[in-house]
Protein backbone atom coordinates (compact mmCIF):
# COMPACT_ATOMS: atom_id res chain seq x y z
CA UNK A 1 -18.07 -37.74 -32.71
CA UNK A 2 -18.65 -34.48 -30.24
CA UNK A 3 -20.43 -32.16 -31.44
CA UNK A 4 -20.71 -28.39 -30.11
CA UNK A 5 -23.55 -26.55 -31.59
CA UNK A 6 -24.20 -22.87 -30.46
CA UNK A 7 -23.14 -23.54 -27.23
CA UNK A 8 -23.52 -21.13 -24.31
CA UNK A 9 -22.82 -20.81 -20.36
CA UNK A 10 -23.66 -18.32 -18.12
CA UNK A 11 -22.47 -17.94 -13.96
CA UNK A 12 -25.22 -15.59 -13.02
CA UNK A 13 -25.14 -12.84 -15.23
CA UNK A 14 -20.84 -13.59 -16.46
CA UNK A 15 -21.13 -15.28 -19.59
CA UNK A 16 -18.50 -17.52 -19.74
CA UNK A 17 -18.90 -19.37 -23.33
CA UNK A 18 -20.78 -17.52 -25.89
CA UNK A 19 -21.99 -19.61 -29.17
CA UNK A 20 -18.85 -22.08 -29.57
CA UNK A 21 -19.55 -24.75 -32.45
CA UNK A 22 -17.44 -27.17 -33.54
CA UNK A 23 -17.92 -31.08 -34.70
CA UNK A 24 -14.62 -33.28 -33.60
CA UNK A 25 -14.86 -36.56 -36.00
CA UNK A 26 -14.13 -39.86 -33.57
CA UNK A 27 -10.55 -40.47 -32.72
CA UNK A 28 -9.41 -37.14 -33.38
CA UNK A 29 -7.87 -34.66 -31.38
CA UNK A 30 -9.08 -31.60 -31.04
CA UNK A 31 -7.27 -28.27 -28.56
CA UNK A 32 -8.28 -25.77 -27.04
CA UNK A 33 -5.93 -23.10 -26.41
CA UNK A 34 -6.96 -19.60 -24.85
CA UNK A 35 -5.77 -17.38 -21.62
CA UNK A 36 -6.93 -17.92 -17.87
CA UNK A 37 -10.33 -17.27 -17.80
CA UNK A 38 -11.58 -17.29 -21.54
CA UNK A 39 -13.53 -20.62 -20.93
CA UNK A 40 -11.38 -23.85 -21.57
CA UNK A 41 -12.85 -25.63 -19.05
CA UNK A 42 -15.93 -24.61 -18.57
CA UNK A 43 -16.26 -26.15 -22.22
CA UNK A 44 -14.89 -29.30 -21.10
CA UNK A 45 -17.16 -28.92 -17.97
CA UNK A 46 -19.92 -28.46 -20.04
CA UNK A 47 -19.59 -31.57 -22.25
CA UNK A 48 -19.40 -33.76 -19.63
CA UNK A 49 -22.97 -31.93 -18.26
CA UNK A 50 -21.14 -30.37 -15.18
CA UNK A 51 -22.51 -27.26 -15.71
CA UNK A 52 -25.36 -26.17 -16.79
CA UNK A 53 -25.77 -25.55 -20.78
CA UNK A 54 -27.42 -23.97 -23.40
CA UNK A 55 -27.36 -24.98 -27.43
CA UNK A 56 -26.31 -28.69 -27.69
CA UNK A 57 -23.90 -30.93 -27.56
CA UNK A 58 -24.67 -34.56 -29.11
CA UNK A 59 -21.81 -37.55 -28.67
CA UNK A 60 -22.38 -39.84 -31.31
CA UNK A 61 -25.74 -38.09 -32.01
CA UNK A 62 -26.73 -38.84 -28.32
CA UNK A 63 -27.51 -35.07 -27.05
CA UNK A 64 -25.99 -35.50 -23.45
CA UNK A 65 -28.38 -32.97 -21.74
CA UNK A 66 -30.77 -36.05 -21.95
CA UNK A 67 -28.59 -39.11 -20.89
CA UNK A 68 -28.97 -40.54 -17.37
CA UNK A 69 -25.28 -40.08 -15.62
CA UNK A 70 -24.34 -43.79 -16.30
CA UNK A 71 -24.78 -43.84 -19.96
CA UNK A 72 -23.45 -40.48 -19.69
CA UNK A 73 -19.94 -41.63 -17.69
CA UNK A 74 -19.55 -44.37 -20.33
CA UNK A 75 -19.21 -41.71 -23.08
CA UNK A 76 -17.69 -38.47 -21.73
CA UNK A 77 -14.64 -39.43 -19.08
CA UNK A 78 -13.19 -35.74 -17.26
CA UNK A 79 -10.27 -35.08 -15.27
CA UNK A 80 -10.09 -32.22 -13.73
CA UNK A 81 -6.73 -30.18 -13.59
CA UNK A 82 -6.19 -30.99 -10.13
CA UNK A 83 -7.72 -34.31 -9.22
CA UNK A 84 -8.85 -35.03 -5.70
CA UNK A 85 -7.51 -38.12 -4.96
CA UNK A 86 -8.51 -39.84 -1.64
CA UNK A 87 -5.65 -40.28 0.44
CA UNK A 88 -6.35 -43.69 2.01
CA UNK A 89 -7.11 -44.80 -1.81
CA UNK A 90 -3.90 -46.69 -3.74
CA UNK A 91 -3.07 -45.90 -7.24
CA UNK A 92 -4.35 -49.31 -8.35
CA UNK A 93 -7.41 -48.72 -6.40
CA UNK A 94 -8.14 -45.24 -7.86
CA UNK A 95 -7.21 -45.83 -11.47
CA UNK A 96 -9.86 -49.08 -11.01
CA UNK A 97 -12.18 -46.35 -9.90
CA UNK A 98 -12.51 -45.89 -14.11
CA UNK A 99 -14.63 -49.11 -14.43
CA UNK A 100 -17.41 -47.96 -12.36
CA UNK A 101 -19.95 -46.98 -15.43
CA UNK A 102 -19.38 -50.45 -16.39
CA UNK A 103 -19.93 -52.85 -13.10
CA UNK A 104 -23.65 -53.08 -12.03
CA UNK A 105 -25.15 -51.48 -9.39
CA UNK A 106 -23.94 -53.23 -6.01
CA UNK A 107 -21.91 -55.54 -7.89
CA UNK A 108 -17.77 -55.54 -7.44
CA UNK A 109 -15.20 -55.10 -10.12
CA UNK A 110 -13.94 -58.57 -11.90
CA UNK A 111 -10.82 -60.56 -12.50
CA UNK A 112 -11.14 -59.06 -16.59
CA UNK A 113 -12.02 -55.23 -14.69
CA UNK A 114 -8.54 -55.89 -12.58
CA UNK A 115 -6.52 -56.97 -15.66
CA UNK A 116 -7.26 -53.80 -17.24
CA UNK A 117 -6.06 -51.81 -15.14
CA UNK A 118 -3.17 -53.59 -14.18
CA UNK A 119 -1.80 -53.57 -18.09
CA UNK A 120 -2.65 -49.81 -18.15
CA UNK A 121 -0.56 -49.43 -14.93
CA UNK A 122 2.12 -51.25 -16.44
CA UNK A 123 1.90 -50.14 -19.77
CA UNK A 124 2.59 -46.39 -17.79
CA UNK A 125 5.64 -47.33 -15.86
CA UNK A 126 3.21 -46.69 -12.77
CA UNK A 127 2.94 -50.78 -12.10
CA UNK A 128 5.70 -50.02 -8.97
CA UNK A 129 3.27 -47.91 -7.65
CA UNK A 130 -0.08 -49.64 -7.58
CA UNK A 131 0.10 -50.07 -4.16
CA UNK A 132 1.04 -46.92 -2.78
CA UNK A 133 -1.40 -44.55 -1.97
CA UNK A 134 -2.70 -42.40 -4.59
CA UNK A 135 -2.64 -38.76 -3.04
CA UNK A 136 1.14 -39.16 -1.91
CA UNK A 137 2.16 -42.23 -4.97
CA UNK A 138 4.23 -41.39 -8.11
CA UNK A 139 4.35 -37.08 -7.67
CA UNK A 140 2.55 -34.73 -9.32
CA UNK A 141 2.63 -36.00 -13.23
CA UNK A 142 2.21 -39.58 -11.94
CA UNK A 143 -0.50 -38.37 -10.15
CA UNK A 144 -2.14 -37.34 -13.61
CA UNK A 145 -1.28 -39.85 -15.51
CA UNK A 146 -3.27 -42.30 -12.67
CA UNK A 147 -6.48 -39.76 -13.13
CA UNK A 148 -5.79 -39.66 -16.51
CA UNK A 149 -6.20 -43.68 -16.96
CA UNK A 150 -8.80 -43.81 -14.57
CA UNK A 151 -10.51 -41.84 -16.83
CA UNK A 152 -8.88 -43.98 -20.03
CA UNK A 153 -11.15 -47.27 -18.19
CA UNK A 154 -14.27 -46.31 -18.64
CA UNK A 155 -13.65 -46.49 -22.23
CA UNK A 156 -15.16 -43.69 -23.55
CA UNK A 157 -14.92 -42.04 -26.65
CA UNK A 158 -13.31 -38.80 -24.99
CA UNK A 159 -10.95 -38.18 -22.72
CA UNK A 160 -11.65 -35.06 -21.57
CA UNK A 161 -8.81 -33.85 -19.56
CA UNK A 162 -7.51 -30.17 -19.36
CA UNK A 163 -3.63 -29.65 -19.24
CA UNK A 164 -1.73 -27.20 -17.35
CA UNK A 165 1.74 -25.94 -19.80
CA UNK A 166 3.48 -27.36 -16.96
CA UNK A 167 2.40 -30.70 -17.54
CA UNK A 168 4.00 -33.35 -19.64
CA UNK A 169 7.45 -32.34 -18.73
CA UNK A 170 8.05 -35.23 -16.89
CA UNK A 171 9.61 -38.53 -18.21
CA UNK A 172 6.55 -40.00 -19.49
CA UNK A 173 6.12 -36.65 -21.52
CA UNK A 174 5.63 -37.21 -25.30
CA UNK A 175 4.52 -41.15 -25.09
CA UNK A 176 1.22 -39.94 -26.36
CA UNK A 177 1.55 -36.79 -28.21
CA UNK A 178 -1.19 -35.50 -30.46
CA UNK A 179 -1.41 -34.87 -33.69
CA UNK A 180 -1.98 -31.22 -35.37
CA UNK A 181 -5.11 -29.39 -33.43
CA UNK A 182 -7.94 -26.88 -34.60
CA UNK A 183 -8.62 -24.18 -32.42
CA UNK A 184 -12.44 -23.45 -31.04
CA UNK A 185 -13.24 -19.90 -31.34
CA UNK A 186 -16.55 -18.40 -28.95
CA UNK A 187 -14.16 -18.79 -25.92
CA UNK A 188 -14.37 -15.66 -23.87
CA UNK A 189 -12.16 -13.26 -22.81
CA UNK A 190 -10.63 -12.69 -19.17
């Protein structure tokens, strides 16, 4: 469960969120719908303690302000809009980037870690890609959807991803569509 209680952030003196609460029960969906600039990501942002916060924000009653970033990257998994994706890196590679949080400090990924991904890849239509490299691979969706399960590997409780209307028009569009949404109010405005 997420929960957003009173939250706030400011970029010097532009408040950009202004006392947004909300609770989204596990495996639920929850959207967040509002124009350019009224603070849709700088929610996400501040969930996955990008940004600086106040009020708090507890995942599973764990208030992520105090996590250390491992325990905090197993819980909270964000995509950006427009992932960097390094361009020596293949799509295999980067979605197995997801499993970091996971492996132990200067240990490599496993057999089990490799599986994972592969079934994800494959599970995608993306498995003809795996080897190509991931900034130039399977075009812009494809490119997503790779960031999107790299994210998916960690296996946290959210996916926090934000979504451009252009998005999801693609052939892959609608494999995982979401059920009904509420809407967050305390966004602000442009």
């Amino acid at each position: 469960m997420i929960t957003l209680d009173t939250v706030e952030v400011r970029y010097g003196t532009a408040r950009a969120l202004a006392g947004v609460s909300e609770q989204v029960p596990a495996g639920q969906w929850l959207g967040i719908i509002g124009p350019n600039g009224a603070g849709k990501t700088t929610l996400l942002r501040s969930i996955a303690c990008l940004v600086p916060h106040a009020g708090a924000i507890t995942i599973d009653g764990l208030p992520v302000s105090g996590l250390r970033r491992r325990r905090l990257a197993r819980l909270v998994a964000y995509v950006p809009q427009l992932p960097a994706l390094p361009p020596e890196m293949t799509v295999a590679d980067y979605v197995l980037l997801g499993r970091t949080p996971h492996i132990g400090y200067l240990r490599m990924e496993t057999d089990a870690d490799r599986q994972i991904c592969a079934g994800l890849l494959d599970r995608l239509g993306l498995s003809p890609m795996a080897g190509r490299a991931a900034a130039a691979g399977p075009g812009p969706g494809g490119r997503y959807r790779a960031a999107g399960q790299r994210a998916a590997r960690r296996r946290a409780h959210p996916a926090v991803r934000p979504r451009h209307p252009r998005h999801g028009r693609g052939r892959h569009a609608g494999r995982h569509v979401p059920p009904p949404v509420r809407t967050v109010t305390g966004l602000g405005d442009p």
